[in-house]
N, C-alpha and C. Protein backbone atom coordinates (compact mmCIF):
# COMPACT_ATOMS: atom_id res chain seq x y z
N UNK A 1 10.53 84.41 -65.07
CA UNK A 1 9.31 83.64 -65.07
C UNK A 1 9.53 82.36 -64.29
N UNK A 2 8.37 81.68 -63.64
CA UNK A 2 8.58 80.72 -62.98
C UNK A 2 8.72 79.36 -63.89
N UNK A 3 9.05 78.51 -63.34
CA UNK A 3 8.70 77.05 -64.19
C UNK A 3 7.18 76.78 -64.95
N UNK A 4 6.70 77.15 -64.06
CA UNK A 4 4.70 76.84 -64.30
C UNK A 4 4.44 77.82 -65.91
N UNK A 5 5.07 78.75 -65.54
CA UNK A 5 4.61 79.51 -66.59
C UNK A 5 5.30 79.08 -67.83
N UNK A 6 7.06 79.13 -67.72
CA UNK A 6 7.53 78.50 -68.25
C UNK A 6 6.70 77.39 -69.48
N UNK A 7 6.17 76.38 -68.82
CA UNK A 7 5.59 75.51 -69.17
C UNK A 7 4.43 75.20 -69.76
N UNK A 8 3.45 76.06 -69.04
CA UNK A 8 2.31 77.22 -70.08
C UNK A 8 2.79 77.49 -71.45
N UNK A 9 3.77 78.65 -71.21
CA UNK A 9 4.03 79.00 -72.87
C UNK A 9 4.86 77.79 -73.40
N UNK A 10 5.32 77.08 -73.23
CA UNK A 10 6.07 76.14 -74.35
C UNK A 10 5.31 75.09 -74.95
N UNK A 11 3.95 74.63 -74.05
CA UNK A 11 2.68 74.32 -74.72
C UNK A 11 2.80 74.27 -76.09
N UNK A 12 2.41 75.85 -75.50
CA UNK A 12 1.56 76.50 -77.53
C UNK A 12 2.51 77.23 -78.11
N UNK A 13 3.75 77.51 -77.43
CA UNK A 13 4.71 77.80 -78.79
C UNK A 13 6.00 77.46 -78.12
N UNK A 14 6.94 78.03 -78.71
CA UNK A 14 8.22 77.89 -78.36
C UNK A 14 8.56 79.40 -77.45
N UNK A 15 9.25 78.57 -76.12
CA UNK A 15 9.26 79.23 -74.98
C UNK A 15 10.25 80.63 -75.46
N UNK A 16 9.27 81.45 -74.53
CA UNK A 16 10.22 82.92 -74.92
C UNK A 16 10.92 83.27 -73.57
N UNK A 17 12.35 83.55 -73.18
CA UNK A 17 12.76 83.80 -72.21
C UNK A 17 12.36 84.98 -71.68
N UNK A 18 12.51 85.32 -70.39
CA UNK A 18 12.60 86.71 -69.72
C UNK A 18 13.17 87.67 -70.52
N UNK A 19 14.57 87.19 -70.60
CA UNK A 19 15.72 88.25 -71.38
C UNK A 19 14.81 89.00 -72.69
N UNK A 20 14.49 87.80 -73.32
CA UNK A 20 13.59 88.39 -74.64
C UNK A 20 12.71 89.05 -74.56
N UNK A 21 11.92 88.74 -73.41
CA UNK A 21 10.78 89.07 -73.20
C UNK A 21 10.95 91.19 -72.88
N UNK A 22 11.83 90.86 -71.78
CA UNK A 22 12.49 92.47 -71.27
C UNK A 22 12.49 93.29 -72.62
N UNK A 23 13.27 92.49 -73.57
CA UNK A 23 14.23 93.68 -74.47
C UNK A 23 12.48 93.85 -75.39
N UNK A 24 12.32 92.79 -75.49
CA UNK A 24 10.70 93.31 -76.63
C UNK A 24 10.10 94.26 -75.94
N UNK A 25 9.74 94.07 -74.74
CA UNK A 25 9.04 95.19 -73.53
C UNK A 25 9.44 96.63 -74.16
N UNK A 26 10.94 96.95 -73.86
CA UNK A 26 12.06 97.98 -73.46
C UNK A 26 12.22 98.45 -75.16
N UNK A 27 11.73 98.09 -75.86
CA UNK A 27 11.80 98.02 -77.17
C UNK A 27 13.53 98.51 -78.07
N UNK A 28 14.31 97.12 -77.14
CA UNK A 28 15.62 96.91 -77.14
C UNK A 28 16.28 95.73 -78.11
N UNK A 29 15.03 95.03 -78.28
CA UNK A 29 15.28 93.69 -78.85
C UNK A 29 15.68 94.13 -80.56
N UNK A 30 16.44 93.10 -81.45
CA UNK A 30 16.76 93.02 -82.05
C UNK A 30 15.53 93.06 -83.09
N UNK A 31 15.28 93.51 -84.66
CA UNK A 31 14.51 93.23 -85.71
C UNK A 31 14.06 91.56 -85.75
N UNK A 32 14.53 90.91 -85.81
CA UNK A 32 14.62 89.67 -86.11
C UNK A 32 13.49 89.18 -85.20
N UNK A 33 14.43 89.69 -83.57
CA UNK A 33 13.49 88.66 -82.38
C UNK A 33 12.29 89.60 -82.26
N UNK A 34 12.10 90.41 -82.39
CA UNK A 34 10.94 91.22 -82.56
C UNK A 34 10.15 90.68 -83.70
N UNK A 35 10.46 90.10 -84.40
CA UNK A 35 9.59 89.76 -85.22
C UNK A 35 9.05 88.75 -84.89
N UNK A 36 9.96 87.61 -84.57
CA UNK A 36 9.24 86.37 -83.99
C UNK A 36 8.43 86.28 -82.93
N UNK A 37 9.03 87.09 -81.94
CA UNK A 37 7.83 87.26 -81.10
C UNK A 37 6.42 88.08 -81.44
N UNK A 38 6.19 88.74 -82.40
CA UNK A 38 5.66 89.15 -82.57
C UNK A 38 4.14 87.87 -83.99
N UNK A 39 5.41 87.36 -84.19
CA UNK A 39 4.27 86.37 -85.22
C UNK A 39 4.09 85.03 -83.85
N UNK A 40 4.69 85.31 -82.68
CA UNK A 40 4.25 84.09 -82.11
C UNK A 40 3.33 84.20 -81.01
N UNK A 41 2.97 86.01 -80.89
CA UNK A 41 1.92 86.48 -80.61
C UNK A 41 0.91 86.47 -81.37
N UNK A 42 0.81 85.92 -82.82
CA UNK A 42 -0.19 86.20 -83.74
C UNK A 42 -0.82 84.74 -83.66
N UNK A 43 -0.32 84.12 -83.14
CA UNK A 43 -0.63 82.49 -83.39
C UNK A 43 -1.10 82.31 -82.01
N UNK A 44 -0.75 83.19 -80.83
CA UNK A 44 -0.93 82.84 -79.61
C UNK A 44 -1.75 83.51 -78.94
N UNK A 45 -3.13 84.07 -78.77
CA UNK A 45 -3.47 84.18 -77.99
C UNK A 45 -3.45 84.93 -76.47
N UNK A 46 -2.89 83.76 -76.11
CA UNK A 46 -2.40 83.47 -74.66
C UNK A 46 -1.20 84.40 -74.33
N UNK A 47 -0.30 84.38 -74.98
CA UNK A 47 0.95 85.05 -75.42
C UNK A 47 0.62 86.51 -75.41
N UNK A 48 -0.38 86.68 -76.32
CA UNK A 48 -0.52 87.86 -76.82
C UNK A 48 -1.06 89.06 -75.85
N UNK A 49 -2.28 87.93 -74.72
CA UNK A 49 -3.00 88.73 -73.95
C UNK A 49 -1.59 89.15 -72.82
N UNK A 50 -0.65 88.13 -72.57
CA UNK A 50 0.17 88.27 -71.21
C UNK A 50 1.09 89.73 -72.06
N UNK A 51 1.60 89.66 -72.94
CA UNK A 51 2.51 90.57 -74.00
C UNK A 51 1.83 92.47 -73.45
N UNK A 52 0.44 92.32 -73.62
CA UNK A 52 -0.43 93.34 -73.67
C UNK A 52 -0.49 93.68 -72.03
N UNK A 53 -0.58 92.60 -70.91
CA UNK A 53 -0.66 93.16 -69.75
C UNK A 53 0.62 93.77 -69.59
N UNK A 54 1.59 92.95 -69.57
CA UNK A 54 3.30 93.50 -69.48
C UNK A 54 3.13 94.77 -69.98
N UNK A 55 2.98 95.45 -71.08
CA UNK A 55 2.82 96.43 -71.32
C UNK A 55 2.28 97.90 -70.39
N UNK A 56 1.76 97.22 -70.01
CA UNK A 56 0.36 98.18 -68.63
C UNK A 56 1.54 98.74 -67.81
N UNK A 57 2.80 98.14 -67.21
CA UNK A 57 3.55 98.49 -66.45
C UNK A 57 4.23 99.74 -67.14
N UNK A 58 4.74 100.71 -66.16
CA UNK A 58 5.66 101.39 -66.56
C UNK A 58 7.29 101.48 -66.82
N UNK A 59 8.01 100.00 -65.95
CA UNK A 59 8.84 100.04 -65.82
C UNK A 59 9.35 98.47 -65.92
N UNK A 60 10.81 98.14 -65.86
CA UNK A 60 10.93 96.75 -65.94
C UNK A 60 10.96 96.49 -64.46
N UNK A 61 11.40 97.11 -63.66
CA UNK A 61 11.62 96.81 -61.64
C UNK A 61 10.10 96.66 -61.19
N UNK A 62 9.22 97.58 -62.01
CA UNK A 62 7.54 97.61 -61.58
C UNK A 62 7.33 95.91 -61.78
N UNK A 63 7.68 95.28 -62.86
CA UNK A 63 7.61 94.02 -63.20
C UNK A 63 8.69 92.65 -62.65
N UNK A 64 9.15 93.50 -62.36
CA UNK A 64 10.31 92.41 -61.67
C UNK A 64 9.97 92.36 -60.04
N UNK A 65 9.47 93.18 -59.26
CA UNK A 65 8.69 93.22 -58.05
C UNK A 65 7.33 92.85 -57.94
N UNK A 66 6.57 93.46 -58.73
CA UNK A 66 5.24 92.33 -58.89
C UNK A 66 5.46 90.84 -59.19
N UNK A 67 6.37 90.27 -59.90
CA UNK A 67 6.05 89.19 -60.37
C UNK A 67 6.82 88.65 -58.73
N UNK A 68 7.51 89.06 -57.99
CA UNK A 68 8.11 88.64 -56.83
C UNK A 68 7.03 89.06 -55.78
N UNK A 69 6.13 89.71 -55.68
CA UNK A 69 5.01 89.94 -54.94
C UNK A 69 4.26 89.02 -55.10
N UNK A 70 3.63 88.66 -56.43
CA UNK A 70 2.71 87.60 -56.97
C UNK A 70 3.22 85.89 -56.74
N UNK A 71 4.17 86.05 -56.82
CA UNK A 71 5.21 84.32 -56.14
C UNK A 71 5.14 84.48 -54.72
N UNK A 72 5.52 85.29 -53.92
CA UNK A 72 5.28 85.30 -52.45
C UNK A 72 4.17 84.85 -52.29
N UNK A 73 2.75 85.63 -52.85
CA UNK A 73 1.57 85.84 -52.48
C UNK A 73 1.00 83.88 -52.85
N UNK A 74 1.16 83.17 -54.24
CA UNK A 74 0.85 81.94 -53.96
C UNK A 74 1.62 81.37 -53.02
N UNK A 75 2.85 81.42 -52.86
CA UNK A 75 3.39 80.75 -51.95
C UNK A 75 2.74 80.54 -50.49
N UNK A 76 2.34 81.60 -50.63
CA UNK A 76 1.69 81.81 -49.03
C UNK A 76 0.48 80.80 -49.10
N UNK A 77 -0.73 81.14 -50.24
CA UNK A 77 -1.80 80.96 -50.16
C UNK A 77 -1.72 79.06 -50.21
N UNK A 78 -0.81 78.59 -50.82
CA UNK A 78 -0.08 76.91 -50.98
C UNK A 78 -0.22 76.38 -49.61
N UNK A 79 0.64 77.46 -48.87
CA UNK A 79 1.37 76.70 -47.08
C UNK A 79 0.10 76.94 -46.59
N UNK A 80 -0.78 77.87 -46.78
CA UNK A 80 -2.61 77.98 -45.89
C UNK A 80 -3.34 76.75 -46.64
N UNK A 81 -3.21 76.22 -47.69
CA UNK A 81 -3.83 75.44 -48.32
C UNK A 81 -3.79 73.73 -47.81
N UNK A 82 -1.79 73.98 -47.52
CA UNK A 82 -1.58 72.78 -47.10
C UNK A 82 -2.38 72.14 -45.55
N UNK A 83 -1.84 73.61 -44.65
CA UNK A 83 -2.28 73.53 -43.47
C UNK A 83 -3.94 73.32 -43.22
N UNK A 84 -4.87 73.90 -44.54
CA UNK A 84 -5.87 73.76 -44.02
C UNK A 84 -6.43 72.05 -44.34
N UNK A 85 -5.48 71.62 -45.47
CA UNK A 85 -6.17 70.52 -45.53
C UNK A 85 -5.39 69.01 -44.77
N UNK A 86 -4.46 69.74 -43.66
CA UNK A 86 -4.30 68.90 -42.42
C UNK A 86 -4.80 68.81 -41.17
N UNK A 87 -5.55 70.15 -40.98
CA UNK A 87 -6.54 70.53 -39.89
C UNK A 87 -7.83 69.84 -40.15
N UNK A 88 -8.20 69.84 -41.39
CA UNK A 88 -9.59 69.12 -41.79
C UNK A 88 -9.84 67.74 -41.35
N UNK A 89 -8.26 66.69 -41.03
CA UNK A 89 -8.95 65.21 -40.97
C UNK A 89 -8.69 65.49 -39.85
N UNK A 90 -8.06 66.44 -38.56
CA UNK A 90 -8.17 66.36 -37.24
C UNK A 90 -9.64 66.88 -36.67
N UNK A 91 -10.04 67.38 -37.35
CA UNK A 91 -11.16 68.10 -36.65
C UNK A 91 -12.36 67.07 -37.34
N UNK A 92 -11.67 66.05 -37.40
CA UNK A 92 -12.81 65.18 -37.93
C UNK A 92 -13.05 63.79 -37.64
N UNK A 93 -12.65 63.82 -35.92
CA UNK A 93 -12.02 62.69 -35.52
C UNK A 93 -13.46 61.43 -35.64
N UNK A 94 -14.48 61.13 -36.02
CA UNK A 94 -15.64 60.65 -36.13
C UNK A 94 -15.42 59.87 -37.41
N UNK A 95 -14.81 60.13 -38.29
CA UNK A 95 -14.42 59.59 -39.51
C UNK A 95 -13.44 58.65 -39.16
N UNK A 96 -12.50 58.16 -37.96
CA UNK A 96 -11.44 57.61 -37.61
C UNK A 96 -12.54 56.45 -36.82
N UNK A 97 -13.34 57.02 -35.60
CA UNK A 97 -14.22 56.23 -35.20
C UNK A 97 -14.66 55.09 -35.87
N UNK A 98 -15.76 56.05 -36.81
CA UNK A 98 -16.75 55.26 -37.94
C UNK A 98 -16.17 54.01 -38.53
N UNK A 99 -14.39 54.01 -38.93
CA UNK A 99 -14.47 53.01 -39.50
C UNK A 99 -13.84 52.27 -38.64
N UNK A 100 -13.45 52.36 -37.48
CA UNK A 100 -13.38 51.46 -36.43
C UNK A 100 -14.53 50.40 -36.24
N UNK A 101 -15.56 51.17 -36.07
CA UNK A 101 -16.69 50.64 -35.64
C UNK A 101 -17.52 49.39 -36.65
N UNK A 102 -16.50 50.33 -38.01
CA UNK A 102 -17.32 49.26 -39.21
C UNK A 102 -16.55 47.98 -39.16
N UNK A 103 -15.22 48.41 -39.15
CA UNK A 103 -14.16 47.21 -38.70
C UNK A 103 -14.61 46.13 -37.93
N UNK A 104 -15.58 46.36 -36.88
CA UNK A 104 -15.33 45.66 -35.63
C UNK A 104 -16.93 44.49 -36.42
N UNK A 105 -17.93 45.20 -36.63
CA UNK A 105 -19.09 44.77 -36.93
C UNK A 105 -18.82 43.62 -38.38
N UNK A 106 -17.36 43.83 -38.74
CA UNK A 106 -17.26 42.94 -39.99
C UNK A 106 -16.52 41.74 -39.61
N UNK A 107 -16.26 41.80 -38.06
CA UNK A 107 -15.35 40.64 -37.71
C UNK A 107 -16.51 39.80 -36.91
């Protein structure tokens, strides 16, 4: 999981690692941590709905490549985001003018 998300779940409960997360998936995990995660899905919501998509997958690599598809994919959409909002004050050279002009009329 990334940091962001990371940080999401530790919000509203106490953060559940990957590792844990896998073995609850893989239904590998221990009685114990199965349980907790499971009452910290009962309290959560949020938790509970992400718990239920994970599930949808068939595999842990299906999930370990999507979630590396899905990080590429913002990454990308970030660097178009950045770029577009450095193209915006060039193509806007009238706004650089304008306050020239206001500059000059205040002296």
């Amino acid at each position: 999981m990334t940091k962001r998300v990371k940080d999401i779940l530790s919000k509203s409960t106490k953060a559940i690692d990957d590792g844990q997360l896998m073995r609850y998936l893989d239904e590998r995990s221990v009685h114990e941590e199965r349980h907790e995660i499971e009452k910290q899905m009962a309290d959560d919501s949020f938790l509970n709905d992400a718990v239920e998509g994970l599930q949808q997958f068939q595999s842990g690599t299906k999930i370990t490549s999507s979630v590396a598809l899905l990080q590429q994919h913002l990454k990308n959409l970030a660097i178009k985001k950045a770029r577009k909002k450095r193209h915006k004050l060039k193509e806007q050279p009238w706004i650089y003018i304008a306050i020239v002009v206001l500059l000059l009329l205040l002296y």
